[in-house]
PDB file of N, CA and C in Angstrom:
ATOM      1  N   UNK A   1      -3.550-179.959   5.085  1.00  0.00           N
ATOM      2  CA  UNK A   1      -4.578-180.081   6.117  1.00  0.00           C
ATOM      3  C   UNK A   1      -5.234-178.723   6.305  1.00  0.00           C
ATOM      4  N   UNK A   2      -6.992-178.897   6.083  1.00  0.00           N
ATOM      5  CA  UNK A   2      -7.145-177.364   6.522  1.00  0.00           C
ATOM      6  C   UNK A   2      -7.292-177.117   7.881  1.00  0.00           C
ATOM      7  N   UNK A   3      -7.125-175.880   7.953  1.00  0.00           N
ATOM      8  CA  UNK A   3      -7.760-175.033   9.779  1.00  0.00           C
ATOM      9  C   UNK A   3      -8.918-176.474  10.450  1.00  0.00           C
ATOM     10  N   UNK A   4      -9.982-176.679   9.644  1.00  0.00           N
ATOM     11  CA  UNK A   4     -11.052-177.065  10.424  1.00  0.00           C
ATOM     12  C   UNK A   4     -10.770-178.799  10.386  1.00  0.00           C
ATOM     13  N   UNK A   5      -9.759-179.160   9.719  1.00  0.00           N
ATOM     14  CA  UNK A   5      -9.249-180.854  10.271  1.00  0.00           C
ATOM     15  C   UNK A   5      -8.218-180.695  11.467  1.00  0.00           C
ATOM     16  N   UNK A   6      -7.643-179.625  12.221  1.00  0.00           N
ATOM     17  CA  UNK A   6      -6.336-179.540  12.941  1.00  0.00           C
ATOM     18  C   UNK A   6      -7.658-180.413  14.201  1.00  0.00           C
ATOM     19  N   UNK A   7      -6.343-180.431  15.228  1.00  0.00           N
ATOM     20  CA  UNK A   7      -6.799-180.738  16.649  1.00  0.00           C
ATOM     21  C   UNK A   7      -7.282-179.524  17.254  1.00  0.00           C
ATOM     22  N   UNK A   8      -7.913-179.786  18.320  1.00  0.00           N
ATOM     23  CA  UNK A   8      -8.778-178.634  18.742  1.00  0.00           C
ATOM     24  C   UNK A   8      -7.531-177.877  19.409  1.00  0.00           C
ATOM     25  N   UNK A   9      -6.510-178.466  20.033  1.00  0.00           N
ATOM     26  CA  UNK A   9      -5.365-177.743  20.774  1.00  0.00           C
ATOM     27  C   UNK A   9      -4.963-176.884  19.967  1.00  0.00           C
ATOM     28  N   UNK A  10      -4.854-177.405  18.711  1.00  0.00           N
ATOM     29  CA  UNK A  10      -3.662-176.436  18.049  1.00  0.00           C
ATOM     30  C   UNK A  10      -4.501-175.889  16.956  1.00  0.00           C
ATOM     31  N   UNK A  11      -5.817-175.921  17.504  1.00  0.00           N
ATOM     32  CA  UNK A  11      -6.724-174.686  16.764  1.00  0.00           C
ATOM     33  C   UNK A  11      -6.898-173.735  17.709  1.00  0.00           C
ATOM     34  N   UNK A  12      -7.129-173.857  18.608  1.00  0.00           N
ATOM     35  CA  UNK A  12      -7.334-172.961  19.586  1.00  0.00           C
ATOM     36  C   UNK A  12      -5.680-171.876  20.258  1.00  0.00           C
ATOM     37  N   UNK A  13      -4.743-172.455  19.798  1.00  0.00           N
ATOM     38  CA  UNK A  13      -3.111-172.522  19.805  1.00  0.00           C
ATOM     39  C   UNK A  13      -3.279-171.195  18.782  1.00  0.00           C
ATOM     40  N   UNK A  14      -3.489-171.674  17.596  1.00  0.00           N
ATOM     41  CA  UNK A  14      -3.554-170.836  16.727  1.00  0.00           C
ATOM     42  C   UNK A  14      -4.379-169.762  16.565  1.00  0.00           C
ATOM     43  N   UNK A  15      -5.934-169.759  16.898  1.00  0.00           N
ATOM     44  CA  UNK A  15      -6.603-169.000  17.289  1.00  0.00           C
ATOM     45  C   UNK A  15      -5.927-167.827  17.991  1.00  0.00           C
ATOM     46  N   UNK A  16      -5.765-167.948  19.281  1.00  0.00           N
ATOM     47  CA  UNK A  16      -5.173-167.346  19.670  1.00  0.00           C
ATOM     48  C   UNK A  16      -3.805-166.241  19.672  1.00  0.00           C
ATOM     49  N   UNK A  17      -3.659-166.898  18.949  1.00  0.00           N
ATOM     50  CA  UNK A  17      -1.625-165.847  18.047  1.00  0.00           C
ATOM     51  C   UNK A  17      -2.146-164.951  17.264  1.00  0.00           C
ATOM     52  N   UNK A  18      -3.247-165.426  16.436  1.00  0.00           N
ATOM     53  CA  UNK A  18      -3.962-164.782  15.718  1.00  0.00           C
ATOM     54  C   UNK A  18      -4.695-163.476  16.274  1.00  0.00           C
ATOM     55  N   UNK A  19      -5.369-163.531  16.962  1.00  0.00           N
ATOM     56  CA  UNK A  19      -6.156-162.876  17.509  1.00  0.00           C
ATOM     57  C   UNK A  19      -5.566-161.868  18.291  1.00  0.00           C
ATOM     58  N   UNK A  20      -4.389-162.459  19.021  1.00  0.00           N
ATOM     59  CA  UNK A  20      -3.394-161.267  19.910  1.00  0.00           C
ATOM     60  C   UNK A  20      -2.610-160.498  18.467  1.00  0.00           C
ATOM     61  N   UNK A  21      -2.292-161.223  17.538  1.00  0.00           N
ATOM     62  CA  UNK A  21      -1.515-160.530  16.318  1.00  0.00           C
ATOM     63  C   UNK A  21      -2.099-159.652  15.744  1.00  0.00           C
ATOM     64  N   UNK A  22      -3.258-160.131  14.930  1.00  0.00           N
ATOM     65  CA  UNK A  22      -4.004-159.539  13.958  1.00  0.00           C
ATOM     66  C   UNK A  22      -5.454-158.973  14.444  1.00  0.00           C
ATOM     67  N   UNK A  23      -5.616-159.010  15.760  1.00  0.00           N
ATOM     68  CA  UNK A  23      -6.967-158.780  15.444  1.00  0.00           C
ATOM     69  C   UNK A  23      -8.298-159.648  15.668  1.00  0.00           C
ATOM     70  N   UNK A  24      -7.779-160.417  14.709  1.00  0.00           N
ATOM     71  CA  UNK A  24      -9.003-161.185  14.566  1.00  0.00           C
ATOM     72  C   UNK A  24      -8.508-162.506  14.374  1.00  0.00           C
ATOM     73  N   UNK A  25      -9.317-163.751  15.059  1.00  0.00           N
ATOM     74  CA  UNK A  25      -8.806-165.208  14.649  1.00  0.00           C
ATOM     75  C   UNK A  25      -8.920-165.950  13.592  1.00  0.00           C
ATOM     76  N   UNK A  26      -8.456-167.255  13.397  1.00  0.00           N
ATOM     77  CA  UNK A  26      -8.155-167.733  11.959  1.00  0.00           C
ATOM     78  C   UNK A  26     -10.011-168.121  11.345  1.00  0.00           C
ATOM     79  N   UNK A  27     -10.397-168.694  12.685  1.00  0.00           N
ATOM     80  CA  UNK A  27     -11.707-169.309  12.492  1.00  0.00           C
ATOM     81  C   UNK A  27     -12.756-168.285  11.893  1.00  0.00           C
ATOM     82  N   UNK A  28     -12.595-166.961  12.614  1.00  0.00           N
ATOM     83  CA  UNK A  28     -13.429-165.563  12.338  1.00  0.00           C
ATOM     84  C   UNK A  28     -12.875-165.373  10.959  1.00  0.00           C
ATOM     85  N   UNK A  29     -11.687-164.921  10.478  1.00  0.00           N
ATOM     86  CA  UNK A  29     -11.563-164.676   9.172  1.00  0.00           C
ATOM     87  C   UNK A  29     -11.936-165.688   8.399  1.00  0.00           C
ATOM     88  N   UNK A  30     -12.015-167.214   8.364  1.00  0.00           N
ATOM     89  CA  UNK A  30     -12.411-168.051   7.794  1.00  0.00           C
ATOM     90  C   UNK A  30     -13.689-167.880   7.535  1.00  0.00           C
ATOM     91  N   UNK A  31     -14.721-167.655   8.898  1.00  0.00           N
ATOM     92  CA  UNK A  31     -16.049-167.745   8.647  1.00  0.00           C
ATOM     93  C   UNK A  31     -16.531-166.283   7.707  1.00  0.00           C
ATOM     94  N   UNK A  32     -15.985-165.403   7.662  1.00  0.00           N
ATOM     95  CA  UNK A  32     -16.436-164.127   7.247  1.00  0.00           C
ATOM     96  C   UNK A  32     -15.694-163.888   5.389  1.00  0.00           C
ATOM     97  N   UNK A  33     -14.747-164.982   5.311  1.00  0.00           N
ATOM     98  CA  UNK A  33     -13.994-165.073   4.432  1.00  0.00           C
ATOM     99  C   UNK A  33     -13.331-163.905   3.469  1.00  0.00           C
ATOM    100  N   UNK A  34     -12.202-163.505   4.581  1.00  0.00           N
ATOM    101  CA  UNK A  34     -11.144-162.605   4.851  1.00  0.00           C
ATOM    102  C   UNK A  34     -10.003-162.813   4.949  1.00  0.00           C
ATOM    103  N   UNK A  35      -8.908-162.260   4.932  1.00  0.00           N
ATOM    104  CA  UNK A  35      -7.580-162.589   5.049  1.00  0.00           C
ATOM    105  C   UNK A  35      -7.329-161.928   6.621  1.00  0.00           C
ATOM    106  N   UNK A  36      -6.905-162.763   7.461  1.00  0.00           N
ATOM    107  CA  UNK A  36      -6.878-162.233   8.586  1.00  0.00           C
ATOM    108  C   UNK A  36      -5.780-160.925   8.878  1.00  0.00           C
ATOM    109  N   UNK A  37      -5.106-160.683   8.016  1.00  0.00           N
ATOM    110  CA  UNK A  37      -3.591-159.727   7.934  1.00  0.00           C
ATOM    111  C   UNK A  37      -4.543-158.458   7.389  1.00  0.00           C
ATOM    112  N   UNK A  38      -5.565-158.739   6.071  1.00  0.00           N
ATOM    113  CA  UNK A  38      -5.038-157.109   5.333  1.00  0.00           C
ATOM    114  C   UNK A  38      -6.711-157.207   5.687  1.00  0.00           C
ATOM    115  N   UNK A  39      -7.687-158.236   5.863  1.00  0.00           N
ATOM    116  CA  UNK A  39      -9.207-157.661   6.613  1.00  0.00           C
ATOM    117  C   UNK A  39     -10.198-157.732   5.115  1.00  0.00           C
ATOM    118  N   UNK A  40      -9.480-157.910   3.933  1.00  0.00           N
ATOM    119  CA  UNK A  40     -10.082-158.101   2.752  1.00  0.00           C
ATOM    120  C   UNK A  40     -10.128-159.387   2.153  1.00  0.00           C
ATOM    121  N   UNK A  41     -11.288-159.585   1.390  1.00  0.00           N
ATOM    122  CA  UNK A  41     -11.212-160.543   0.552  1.00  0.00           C
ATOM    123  C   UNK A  41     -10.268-161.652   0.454  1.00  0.00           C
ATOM    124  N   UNK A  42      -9.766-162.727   0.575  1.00  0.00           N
ATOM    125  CA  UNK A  42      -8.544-163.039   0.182  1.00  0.00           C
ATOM    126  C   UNK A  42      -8.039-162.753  -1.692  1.00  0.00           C
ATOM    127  N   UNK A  43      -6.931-162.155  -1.908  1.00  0.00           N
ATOM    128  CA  UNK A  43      -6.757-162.611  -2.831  1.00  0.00           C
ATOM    129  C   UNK A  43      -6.018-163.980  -3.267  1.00  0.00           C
ATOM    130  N   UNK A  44      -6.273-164.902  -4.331  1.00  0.00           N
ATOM    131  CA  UNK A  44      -5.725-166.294  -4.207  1.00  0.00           C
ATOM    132  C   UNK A  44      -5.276-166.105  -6.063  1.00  0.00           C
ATOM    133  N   UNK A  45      -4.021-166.591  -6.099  1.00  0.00           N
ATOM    134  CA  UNK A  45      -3.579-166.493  -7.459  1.00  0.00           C
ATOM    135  C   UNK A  45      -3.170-167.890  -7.898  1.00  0.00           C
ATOM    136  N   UNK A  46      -3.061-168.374  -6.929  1.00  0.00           N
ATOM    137  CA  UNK A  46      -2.374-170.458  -7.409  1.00  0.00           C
ATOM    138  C   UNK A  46      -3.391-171.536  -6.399  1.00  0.00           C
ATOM    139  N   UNK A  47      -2.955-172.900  -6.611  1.00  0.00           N
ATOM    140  CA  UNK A  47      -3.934-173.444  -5.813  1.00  0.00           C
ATOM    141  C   UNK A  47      -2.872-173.592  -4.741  1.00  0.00           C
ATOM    142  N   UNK A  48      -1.958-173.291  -4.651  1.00  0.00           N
ATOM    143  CA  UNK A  48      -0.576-173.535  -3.178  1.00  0.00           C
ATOM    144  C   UNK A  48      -1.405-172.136  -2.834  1.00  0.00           C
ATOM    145  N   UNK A  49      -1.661-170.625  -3.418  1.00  0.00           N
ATOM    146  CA  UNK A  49      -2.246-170.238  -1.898  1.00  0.00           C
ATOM    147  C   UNK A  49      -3.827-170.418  -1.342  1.00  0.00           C
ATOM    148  N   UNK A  50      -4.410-170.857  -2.768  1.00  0.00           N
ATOM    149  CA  UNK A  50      -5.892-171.564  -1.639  1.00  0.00           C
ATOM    150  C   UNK A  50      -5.807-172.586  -1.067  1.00  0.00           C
ATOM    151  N   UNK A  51      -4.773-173.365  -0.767  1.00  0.00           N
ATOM    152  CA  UNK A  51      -4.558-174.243   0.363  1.00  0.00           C
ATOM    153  C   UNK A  51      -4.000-173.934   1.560  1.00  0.00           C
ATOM    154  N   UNK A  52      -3.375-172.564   0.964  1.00  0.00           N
ATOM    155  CA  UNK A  52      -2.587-171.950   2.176  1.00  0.00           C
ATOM    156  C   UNK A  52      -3.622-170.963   3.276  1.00  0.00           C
ATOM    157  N   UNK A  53      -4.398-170.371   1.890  1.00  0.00           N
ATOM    158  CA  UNK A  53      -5.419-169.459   3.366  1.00  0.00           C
ATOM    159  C   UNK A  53      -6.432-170.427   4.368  1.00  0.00           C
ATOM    160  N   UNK A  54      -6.606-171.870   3.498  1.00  0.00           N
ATOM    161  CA  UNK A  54      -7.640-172.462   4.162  1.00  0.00           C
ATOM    162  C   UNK A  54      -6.661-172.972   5.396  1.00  0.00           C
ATOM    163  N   UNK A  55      -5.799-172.360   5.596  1.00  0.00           N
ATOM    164  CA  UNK A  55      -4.726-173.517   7.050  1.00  0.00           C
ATOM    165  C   UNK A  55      -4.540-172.199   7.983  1.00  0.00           C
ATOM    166  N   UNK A  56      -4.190-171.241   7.452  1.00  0.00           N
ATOM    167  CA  UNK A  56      -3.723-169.536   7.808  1.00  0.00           C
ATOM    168  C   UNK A  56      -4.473-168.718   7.847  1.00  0.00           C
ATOM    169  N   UNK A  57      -6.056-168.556   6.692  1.00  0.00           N
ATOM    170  CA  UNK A  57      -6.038-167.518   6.746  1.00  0.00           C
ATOM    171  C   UNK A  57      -5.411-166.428   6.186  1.00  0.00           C
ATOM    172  N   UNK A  58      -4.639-166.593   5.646  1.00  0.00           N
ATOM    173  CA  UNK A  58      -3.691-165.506   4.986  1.00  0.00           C
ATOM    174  C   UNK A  58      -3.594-165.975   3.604  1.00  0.00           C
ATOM    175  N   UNK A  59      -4.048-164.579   2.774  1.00  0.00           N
ATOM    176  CA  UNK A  59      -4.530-164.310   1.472  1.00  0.00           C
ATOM    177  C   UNK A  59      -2.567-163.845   0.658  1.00  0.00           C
ATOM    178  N   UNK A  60      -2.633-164.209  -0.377  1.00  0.00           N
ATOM    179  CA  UNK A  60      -1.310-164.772  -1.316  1.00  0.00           C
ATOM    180  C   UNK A  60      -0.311-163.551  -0.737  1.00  0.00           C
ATOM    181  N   UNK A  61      -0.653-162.294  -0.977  1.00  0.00           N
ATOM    182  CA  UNK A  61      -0.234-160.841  -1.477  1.00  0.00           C
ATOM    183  C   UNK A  61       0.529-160.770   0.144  1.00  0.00           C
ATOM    184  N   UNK A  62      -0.554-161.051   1.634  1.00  0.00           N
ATOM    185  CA  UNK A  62       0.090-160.504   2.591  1.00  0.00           C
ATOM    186  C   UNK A  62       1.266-162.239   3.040  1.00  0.00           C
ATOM    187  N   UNK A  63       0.731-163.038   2.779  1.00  0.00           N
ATOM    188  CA  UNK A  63       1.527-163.851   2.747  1.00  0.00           C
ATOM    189  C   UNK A  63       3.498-163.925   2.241  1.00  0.00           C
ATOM    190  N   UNK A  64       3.254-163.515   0.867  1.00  0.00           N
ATOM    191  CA  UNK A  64       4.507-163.100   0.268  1.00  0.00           C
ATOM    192  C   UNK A  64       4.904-161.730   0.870  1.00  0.00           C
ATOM    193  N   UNK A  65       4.370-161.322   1.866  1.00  0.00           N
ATOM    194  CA  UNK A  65       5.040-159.906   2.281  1.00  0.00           C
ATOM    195  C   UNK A  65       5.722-160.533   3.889  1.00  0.00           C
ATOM    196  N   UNK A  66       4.459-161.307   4.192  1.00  0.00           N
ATOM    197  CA  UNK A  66       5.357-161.579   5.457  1.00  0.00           C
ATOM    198  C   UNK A  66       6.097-162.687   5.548  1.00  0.00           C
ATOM    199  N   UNK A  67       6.431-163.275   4.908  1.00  0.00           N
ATOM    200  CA  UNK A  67       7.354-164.492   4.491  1.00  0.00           C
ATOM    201  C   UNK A  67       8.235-164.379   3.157  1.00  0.00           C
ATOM    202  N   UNK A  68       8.684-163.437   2.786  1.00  0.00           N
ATOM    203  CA  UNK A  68       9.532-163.104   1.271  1.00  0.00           C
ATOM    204  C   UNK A  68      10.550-164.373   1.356  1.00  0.00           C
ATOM    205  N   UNK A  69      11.551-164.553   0.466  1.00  0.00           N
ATOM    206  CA  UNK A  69      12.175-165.676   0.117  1.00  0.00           C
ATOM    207  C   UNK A  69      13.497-164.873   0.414  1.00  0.00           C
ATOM    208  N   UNK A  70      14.550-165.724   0.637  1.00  0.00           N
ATOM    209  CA  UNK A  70      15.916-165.282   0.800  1.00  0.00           C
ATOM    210  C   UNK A  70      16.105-163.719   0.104  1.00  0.00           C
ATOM    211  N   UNK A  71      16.229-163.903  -1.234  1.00  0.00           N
ATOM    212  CA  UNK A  71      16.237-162.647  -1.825  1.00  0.00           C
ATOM    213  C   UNK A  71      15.277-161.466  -1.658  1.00  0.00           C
ATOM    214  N   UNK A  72      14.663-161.427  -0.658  1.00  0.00           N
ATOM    215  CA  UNK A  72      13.423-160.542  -0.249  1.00  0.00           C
ATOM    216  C   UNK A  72      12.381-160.221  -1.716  1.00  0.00           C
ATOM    217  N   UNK A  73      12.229-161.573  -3.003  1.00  0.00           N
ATOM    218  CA  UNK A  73      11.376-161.273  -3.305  1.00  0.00           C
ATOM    219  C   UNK A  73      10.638-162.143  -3.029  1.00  0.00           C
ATOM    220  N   UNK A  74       8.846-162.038  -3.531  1.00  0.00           N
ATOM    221  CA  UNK A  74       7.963-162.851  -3.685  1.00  0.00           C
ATOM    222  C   UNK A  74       7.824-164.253  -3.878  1.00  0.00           C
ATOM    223  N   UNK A  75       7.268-165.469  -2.810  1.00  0.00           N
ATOM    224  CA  UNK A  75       7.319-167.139  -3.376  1.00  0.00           C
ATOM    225  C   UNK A  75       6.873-166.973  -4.516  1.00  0.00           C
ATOM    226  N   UNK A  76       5.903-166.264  -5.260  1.00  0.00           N
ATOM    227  CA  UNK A  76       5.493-167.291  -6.291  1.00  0.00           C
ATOM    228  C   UNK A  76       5.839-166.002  -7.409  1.00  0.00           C
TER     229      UNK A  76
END
């Protein structure tokens, strides 16, 4: 599901975490098409993370940094 099919609650839910977290909200980095974490470009290396920034916002590289896998390396 992307960002712009959610309910307005839990866009605005999210918006918000965002915005107190990073800066900037999911909708703003969406529209400016940015990774809301690192403020650049997204980078996208699979289609699991261009499905992932279109929900988050969050581009592959800061993704796998802030979510590492048990073994503290990289999902993909």
């Amino acid at each position: 599901m992307s960002f712009v099919n959610k309910s307005p609650a839990l866009k605005s839910l999210q918006n918000d975490y965002a915005s107190q977290s990073f800066g900037m909200s999911i909708s703003e980095a969406l529209k400016k098409h940015v990774c809301v974490i690192c403020k650049k470009p997204p980078i996208i290396r699979t289609k699991l993370e261009n499905n992932e920034y279109y929900m988050s916002a969050m581009c592959g590289p800061c993704w796998d940094e802030t979510f590492p896998d048990e073994s503290g390396d990289c999902h993909v």
